[in-house]
N, C-alpha and C. Protein backbone atom coordinates (compact mmCIF):
# COMPACT_ATOMS: atom_id res chain seq x y z
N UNK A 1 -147.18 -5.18 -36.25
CA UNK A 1 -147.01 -4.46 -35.02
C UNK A 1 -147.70 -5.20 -33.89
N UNK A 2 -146.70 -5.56 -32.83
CA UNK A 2 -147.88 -5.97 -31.72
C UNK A 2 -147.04 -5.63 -30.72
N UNK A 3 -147.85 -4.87 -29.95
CA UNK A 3 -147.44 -4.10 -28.28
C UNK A 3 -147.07 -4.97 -27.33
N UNK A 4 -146.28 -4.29 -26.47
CA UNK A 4 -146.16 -5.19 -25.32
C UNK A 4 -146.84 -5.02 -24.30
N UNK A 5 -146.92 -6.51 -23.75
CA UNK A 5 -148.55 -6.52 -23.34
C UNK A 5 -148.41 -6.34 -21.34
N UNK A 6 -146.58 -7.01 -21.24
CA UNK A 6 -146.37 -6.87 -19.66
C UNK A 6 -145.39 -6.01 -19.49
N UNK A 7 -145.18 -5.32 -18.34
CA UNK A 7 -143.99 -4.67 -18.03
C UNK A 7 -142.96 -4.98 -18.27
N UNK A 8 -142.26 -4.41 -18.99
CA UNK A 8 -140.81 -4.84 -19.04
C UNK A 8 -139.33 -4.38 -18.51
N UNK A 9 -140.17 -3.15 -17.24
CA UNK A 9 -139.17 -2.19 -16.74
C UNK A 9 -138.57 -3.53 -15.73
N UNK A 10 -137.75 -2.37 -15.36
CA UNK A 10 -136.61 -3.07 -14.15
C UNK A 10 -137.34 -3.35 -12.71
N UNK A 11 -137.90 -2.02 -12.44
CA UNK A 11 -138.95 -2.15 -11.22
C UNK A 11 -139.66 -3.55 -11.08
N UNK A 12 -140.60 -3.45 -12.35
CA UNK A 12 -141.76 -4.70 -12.33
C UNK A 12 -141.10 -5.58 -12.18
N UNK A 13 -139.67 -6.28 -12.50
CA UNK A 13 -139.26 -7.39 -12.18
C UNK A 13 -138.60 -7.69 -11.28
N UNK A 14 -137.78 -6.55 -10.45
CA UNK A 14 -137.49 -6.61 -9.01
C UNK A 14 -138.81 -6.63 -8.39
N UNK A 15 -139.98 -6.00 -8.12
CA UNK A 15 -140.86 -6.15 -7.25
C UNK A 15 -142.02 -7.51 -7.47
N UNK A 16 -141.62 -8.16 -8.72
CA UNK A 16 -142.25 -9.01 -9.14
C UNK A 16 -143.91 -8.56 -9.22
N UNK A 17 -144.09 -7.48 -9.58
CA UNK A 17 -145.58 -7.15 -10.09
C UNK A 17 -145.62 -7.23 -11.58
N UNK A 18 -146.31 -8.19 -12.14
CA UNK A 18 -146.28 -8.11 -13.68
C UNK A 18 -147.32 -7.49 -14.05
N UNK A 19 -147.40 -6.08 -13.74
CA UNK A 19 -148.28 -5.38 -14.10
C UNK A 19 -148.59 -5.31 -16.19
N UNK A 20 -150.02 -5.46 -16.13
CA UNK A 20 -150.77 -5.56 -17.24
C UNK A 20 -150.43 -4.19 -18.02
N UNK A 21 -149.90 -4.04 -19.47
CA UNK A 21 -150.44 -2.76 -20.39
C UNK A 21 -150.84 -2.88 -21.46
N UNK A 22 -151.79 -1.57 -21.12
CA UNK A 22 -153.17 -1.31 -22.55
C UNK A 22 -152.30 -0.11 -23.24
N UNK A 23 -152.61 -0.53 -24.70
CA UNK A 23 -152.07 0.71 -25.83
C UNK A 23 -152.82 1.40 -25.45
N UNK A 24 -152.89 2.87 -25.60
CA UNK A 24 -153.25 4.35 -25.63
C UNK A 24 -153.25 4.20 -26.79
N UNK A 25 -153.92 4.48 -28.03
CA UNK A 25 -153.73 5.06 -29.43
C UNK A 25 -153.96 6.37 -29.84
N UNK A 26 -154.89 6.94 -28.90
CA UNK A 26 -154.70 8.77 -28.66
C UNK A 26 -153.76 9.43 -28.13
N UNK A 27 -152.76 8.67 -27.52
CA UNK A 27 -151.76 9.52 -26.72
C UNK A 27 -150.32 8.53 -27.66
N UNK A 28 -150.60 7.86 -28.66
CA UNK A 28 -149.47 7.50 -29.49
C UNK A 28 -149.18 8.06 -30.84
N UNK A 29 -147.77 7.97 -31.31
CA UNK A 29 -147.65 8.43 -32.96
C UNK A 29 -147.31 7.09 -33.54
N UNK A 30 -148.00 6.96 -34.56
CA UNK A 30 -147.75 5.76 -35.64
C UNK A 30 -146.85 6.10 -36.18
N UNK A 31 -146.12 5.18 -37.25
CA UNK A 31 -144.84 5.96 -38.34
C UNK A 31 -145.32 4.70 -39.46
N UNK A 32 -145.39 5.07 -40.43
CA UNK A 32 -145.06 4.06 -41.49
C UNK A 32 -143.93 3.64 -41.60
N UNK A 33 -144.01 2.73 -41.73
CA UNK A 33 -142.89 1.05 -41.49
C UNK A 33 -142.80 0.32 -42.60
N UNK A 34 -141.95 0.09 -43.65
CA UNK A 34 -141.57 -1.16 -44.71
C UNK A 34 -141.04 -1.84 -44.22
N UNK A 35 -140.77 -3.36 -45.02
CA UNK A 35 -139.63 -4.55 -44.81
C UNK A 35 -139.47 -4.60 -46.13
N UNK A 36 -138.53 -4.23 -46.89
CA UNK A 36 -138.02 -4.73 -48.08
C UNK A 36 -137.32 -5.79 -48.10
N UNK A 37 -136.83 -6.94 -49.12
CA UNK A 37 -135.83 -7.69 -49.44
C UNK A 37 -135.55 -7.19 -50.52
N UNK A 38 -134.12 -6.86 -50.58
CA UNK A 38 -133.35 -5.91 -52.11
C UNK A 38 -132.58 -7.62 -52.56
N UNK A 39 -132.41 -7.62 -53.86
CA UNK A 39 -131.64 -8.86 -54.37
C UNK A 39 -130.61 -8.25 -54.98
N UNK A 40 -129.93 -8.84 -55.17
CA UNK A 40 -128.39 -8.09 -56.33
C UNK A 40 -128.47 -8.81 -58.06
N UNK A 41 -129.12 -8.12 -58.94
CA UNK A 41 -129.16 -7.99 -60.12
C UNK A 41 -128.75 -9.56 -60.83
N UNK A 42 -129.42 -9.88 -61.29
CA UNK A 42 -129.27 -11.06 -62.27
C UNK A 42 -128.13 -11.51 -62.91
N UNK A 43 -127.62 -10.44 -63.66
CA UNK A 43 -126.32 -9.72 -64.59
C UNK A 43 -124.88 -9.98 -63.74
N UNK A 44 -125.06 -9.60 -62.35
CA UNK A 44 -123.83 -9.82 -61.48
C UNK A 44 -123.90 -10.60 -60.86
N UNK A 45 -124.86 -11.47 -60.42
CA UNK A 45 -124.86 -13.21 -60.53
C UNK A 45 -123.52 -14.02 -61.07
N UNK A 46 -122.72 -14.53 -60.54
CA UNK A 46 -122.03 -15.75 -61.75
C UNK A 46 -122.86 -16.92 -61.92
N UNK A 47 -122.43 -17.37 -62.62
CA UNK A 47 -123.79 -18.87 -63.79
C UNK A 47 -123.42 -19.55 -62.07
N UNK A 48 -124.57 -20.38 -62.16
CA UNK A 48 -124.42 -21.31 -61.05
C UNK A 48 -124.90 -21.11 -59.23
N UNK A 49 -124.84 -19.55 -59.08
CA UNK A 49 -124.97 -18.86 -57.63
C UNK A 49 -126.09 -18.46 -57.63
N UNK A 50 -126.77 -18.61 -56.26
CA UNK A 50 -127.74 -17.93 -55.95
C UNK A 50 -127.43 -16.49 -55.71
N UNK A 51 -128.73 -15.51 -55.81
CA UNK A 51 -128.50 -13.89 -55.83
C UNK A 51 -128.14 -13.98 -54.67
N UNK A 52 -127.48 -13.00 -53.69
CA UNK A 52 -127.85 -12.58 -52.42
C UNK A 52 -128.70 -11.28 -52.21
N UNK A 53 -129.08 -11.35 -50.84
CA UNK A 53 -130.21 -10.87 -50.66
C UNK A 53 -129.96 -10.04 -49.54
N UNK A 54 -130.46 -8.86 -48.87
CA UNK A 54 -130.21 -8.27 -47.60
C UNK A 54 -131.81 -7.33 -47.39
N UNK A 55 -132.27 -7.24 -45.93
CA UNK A 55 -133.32 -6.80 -45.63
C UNK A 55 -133.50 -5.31 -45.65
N UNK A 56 -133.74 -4.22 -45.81
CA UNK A 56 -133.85 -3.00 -45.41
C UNK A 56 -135.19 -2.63 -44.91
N UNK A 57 -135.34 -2.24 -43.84
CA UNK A 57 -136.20 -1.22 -43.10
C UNK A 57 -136.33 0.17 -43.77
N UNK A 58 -137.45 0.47 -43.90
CA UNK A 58 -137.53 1.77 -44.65
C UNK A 58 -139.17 2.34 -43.70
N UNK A 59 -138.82 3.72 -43.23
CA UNK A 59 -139.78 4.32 -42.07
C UNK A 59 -140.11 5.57 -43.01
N UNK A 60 -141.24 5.93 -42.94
CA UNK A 60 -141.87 7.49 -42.78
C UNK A 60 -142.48 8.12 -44.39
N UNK A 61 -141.50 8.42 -45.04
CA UNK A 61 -141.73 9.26 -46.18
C UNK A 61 -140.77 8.08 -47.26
N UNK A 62 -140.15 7.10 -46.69
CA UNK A 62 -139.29 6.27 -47.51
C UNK A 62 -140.32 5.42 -47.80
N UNK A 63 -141.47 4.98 -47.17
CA UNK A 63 -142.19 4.11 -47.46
C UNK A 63 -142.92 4.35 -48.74
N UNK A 64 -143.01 2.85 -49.36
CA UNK A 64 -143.95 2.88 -50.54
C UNK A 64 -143.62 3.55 -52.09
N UNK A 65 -142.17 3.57 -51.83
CA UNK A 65 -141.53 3.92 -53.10
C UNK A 65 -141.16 2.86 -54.10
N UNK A 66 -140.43 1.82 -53.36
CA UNK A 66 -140.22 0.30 -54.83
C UNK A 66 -141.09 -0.52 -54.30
N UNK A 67 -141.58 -0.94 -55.22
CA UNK A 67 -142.34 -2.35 -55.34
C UNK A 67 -141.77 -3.55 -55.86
N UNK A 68 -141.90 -4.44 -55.42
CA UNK A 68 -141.29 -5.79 -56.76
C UNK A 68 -141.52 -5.55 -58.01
N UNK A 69 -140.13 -5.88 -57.81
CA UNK A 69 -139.32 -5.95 -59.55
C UNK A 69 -138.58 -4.84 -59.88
N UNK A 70 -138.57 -3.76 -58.81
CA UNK A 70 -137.78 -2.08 -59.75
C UNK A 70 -136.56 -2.07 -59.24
N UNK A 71 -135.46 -1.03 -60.06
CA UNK A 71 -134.58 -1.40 -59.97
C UNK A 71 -134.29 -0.34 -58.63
N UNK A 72 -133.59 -0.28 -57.67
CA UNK A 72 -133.35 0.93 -56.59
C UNK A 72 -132.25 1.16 -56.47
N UNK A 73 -131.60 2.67 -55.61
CA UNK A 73 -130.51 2.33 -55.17
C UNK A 73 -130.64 2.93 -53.90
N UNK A 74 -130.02 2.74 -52.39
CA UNK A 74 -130.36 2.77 -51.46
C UNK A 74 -129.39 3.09 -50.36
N UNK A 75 -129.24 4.44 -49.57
CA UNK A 75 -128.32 5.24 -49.30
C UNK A 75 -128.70 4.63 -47.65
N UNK A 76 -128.04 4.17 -46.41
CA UNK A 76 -128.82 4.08 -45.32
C UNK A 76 -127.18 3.69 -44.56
N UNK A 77 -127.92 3.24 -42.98
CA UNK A 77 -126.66 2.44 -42.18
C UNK A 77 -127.38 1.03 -41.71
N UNK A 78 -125.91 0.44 -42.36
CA UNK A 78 -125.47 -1.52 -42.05
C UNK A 78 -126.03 -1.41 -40.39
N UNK A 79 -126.85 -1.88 -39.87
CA UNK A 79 -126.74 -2.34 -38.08
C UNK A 79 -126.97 -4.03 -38.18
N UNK A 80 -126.73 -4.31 -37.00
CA UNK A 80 -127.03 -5.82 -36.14
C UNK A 80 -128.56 -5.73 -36.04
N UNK A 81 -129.10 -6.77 -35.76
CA UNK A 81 -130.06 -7.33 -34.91
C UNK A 81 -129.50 -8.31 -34.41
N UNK A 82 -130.07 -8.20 -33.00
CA UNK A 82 -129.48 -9.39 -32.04
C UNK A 82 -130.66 -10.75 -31.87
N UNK A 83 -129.86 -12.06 -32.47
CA UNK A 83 -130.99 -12.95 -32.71
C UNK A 83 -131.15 -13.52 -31.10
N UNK A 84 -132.55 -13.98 -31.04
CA UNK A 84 -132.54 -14.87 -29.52
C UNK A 84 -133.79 -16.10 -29.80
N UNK A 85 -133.42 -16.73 -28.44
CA UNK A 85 -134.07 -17.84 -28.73
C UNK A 85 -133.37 -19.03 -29.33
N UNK A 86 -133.91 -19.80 -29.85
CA UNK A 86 -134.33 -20.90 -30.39
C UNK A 86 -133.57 -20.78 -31.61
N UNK A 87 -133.81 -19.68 -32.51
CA UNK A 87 -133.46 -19.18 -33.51
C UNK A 87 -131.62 -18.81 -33.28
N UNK A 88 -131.57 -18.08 -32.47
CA UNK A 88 -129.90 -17.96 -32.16
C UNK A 88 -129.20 -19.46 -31.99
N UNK A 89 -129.59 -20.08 -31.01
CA UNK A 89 -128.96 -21.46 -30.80
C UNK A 89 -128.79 -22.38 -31.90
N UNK A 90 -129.54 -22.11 -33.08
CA UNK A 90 -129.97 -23.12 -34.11
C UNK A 90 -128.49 -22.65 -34.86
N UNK A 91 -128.95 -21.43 -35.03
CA UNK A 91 -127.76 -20.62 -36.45
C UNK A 91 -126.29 -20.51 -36.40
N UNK A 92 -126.42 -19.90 -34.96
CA UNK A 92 -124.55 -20.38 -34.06
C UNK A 92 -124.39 -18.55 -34.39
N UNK A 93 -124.83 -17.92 -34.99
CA UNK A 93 -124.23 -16.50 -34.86
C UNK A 93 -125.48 -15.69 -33.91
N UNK A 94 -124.50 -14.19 -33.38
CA UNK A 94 -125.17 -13.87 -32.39
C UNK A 94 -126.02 -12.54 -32.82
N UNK A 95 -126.15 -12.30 -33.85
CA UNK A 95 -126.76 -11.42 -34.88
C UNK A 95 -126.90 -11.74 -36.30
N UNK A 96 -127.73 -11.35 -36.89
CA UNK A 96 -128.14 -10.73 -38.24
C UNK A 96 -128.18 -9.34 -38.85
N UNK A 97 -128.10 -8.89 -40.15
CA UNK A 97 -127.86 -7.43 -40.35
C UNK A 97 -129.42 -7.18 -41.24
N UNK A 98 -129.43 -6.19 -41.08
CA UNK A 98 -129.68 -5.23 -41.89
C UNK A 98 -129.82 -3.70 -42.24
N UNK A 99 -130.25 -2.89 -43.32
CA UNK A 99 -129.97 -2.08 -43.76
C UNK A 99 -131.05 -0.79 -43.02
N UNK A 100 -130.33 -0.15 -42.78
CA UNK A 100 -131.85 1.09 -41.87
C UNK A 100 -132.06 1.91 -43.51
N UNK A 101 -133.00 2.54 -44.12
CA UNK A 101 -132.48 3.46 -45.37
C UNK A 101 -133.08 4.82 -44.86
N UNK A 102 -131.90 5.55 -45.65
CA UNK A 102 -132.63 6.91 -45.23
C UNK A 102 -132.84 7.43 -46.54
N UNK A 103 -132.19 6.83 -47.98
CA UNK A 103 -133.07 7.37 -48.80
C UNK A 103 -132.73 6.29 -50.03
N UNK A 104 -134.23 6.55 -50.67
CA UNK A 104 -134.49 5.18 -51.86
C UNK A 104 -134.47 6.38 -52.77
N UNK A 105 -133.97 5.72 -54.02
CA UNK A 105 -134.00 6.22 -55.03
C UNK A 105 -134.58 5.16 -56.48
N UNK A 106 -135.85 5.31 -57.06
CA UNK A 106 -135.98 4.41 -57.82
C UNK A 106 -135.44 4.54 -59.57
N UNK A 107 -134.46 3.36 -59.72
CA UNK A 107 -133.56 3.54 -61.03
C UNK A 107 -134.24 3.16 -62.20
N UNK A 108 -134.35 3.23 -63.72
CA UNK A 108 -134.56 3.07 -64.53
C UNK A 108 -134.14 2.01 -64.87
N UNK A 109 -134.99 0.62 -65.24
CA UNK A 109 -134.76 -0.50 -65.24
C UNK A 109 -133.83 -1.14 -66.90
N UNK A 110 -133.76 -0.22 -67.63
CA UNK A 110 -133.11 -0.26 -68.63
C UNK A 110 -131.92 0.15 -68.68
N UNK A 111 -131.26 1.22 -68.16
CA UNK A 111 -130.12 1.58 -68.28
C UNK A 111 -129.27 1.70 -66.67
N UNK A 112 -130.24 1.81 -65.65
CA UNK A 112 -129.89 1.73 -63.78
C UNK A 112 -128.84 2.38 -63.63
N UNK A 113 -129.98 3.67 -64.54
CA UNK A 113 -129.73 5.26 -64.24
C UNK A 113 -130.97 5.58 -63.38
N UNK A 114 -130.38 6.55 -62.43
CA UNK A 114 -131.58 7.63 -61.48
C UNK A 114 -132.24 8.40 -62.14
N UNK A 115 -133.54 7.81 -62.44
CA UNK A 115 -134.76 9.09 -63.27
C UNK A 115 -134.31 9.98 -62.75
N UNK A 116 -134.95 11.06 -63.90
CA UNK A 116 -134.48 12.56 -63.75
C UNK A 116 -135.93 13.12 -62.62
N UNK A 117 -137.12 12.24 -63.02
CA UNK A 117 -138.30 12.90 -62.11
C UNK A 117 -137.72 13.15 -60.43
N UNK A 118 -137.17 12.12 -59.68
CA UNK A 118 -136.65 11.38 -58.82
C UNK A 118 -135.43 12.74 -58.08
N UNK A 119 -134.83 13.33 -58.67
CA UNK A 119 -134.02 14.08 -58.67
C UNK A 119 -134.50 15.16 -57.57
């Protein structure tokens, strides 16, 4: 997490005041925040390919449910991120995706069935 530190309204940059801002942390709400990387299963691999991989964001009460290595399954919505910079010009596309989740479910790594606790 890191704040922004100058104005970024419309005003401040028509009037050209780059007015300075300080976080408030008494007058803010935190949220718990994940970054997962989910991989796609070993098994559905063909010989020769790398897994693919996709990012999910997971906020609030979703946090802190899989850890590396478990198996999940993961109910949410596909969005963009819009790349910039350096980074956009390099790649040639004008976004990247990933997954928002609104709910994890952690599967039983033997059979990738949904525990019954989980339910």
């Amino acid at each position: 997490f890191m704040p922004v530190i100058n104005c970024p309204g419309e005003e401040c940059r028509v009037n050209k005041s780059g007015g300075r801002l300080t976080l408030q942390t008494r007058g803010s709400k935190f949220v718990k925040f994940q970054e997962l990387k989910v991989q796609e299963h070993s098994d559905a691999v063909p010989v020769g390919h790398i897994p693919r991989s996709i990012t999910v964001y997971a906020r609030g009460e979703q946090t802190r449910i899989a850890v590396p290595g478990d198996h999940v399954s993961i109910n949410g919505v596909y969005l963009p991120i819009k790349k910039e910079g350096f980074k956009a010009m390099m790649t040639g596309l004008l976004s990247d995706t990933y997954l928002e989740a609104h709910r994890i479910v952690k599967m039983s790594k033997a059979e990738d069935e949904i525990d019954e606790s989980e339910i």
